[in-house]
Protein backbone atom coordinates (compact mmCIF):
# COMPACT_ATOMS: atom_id res chain seq x y z
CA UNK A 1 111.47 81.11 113.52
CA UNK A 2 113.65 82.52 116.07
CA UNK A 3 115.11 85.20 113.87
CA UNK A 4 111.78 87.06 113.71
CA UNK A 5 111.29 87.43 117.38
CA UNK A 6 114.99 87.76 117.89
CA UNK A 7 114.70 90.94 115.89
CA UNK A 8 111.74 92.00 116.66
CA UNK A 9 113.22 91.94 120.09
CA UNK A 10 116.82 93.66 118.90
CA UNK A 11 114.77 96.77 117.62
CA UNK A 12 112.79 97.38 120.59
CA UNK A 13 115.74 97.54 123.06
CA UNK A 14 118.16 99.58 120.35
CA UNK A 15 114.95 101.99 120.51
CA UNK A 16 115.36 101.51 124.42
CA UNK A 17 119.27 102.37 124.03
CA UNK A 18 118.78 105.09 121.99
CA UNK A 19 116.05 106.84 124.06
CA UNK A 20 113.67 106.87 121.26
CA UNK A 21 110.01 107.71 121.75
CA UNK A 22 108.22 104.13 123.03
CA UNK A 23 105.57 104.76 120.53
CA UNK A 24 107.82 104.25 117.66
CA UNK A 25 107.95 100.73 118.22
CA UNK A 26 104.51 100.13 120.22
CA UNK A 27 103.38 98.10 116.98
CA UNK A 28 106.31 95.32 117.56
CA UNK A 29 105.51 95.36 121.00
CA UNK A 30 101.83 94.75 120.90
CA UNK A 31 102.36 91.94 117.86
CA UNK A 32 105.48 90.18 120.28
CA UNK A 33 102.86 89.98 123.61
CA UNK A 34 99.48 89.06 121.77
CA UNK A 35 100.67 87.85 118.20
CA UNK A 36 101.08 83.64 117.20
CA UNK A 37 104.17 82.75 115.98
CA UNK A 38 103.76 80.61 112.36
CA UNK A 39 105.49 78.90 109.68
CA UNK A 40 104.80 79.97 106.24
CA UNK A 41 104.28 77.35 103.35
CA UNK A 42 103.11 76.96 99.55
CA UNK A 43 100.20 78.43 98.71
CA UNK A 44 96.70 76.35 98.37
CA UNK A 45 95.32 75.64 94.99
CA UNK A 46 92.94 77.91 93.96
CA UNK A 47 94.66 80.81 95.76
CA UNK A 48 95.64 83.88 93.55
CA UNK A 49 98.40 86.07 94.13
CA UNK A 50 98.02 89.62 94.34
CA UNK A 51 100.66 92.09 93.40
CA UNK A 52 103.70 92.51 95.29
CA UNK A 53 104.48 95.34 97.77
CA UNK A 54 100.33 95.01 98.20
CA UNK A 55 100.35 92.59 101.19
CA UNK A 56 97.72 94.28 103.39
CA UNK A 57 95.27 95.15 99.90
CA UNK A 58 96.30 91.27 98.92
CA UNK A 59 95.01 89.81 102.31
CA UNK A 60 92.34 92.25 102.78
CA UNK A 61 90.81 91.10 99.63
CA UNK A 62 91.76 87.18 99.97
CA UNK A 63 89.82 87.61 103.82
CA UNK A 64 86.79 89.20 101.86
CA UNK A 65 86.35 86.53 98.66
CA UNK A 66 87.27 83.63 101.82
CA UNK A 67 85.42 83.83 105.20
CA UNK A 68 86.80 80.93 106.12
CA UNK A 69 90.10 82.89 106.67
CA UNK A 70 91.50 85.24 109.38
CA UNK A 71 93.08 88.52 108.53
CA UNK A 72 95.84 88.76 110.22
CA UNK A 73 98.52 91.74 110.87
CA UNK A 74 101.73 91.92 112.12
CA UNK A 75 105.82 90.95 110.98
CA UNK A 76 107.14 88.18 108.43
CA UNK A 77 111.09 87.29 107.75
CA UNK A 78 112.51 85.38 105.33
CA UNK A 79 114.94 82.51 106.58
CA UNK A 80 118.31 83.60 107.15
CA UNK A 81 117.66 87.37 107.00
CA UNK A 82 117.50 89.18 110.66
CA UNK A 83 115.00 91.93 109.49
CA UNK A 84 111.26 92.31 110.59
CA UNK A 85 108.90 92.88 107.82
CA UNK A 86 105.40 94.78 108.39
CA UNK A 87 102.93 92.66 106.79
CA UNK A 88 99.69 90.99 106.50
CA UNK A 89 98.43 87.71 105.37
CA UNK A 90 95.65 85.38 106.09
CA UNK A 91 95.15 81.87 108.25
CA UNK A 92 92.84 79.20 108.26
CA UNK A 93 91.17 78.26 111.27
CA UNK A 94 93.95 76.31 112.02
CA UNK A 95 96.77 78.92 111.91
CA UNK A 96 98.12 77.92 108.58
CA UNK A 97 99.21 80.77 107.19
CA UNK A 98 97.79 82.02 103.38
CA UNK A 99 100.15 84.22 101.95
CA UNK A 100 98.97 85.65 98.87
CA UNK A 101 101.87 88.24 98.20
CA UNK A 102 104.95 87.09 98.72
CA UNK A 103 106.33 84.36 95.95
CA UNK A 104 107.37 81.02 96.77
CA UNK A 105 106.35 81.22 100.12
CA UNK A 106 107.04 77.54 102.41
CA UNK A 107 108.67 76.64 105.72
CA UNK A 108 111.50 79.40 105.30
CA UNK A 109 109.26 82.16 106.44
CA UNK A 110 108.35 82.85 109.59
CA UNK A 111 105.53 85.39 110.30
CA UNK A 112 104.22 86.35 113.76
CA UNK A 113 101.02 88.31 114.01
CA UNK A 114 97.46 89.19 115.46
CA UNK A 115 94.35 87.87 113.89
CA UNK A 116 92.38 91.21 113.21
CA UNK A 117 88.26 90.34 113.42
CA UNK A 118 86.21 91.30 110.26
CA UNK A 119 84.41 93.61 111.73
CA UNK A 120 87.23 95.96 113.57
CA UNK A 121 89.16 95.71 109.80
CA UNK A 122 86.08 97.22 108.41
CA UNK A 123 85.72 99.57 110.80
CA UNK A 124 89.44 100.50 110.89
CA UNK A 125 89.78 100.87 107.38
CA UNK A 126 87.12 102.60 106.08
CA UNK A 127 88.03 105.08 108.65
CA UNK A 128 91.09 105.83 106.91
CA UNK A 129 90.45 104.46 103.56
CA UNK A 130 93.63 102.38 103.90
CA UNK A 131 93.68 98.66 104.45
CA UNK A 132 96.43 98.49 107.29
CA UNK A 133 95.12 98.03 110.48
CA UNK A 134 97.74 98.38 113.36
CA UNK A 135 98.98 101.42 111.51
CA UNK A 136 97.53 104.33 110.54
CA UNK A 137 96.75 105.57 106.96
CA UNK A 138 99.68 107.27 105.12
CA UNK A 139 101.50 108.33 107.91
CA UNK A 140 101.94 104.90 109.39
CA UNK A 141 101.50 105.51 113.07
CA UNK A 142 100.87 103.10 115.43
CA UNK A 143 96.80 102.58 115.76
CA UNK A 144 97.16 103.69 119.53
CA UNK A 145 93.54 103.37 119.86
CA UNK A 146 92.90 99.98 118.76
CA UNK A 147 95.96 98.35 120.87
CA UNK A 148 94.86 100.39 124.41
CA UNK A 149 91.69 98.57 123.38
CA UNK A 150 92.56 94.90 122.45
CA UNK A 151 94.95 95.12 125.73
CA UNK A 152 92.07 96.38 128.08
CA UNK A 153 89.42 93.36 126.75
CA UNK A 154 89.29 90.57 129.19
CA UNK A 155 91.99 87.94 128.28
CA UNK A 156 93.74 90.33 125.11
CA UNK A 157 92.67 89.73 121.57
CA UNK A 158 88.96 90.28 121.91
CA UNK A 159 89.24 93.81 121.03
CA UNK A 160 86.32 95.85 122.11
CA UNK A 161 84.55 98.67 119.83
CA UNK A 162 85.45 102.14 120.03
């Protein structure tokens, strides 16, 4: 699990090095201080998969048909492979994490992420008419907006309405 936040944390600082805008990775920075670290693992019966390259439409939907679930945002890795992924999935109460995009998911993922409540995904999407939350639309920025917010609630994570 260590390779996620390790990279996670190699892109910020390269960013750093480089003198890059802050904003660009404000995302990775918001999912490292308020997001749960998770192992992935098969898929429960009676779980579809949706198509690939789809994850946030895939767990969007899955959160929708199961309210028993938490959408969550944030960055997955396969074992083995230093690279951060953008991507969304689902949890049970419990944190187990639902994937229902990627195949043959188990143990060898690692995902780390920010349970988004139904109601701010709502919101946040059909403002845009995209179903990413953290980022923006087509353009993919950073959701400024909805991090100040989430960081300014008492205690982080109980993101307020705009």
């Amino acid at each position: 699990m260590s390779n996620l936040i390790a990279a996670l944390k190699f892109k910020i600082e390269s960013m750093r090095t480089l003198k890059w805008d802050p904003r660009h990775v404000a995302v990775e920075e918001f999912v490292l201080k308020y997001g749960t670290l998770r192992l992935g693992r098969a898929l429960p019966r009676g779980i579809r998969r949706g198509p690939l390259k789809q994850c946030y439409m895939n767990a969007y939907k899955l959160a929708d048909r199961r309210p028993e679930l938490n959408y969550v945002e944030g960055f997955a890795c396969r074992l083995g492979l230093p690279l951060d992924i953008r991507h969304a999935w689902c949890e049970t109460k419990d944190g187990l994490v639902v994937d229902p995009t990627w195949r043959e998911t188990s143990e060898k993922e690692s995902y780390i992420g920010v349970v988004i409540p139904r109601e701010v995904r709502i919101r946040e999407t059909s403002k845009t008419g995209y179903y990413g939350v953290l980022w923006e639309g087509p353009w993919e920025s950073p959701n400024f907006k909805l991090m100040e917010n989430w960081t300014t609630a008492s205690g982080g994570g109980n993101e307020t309405s705009n």
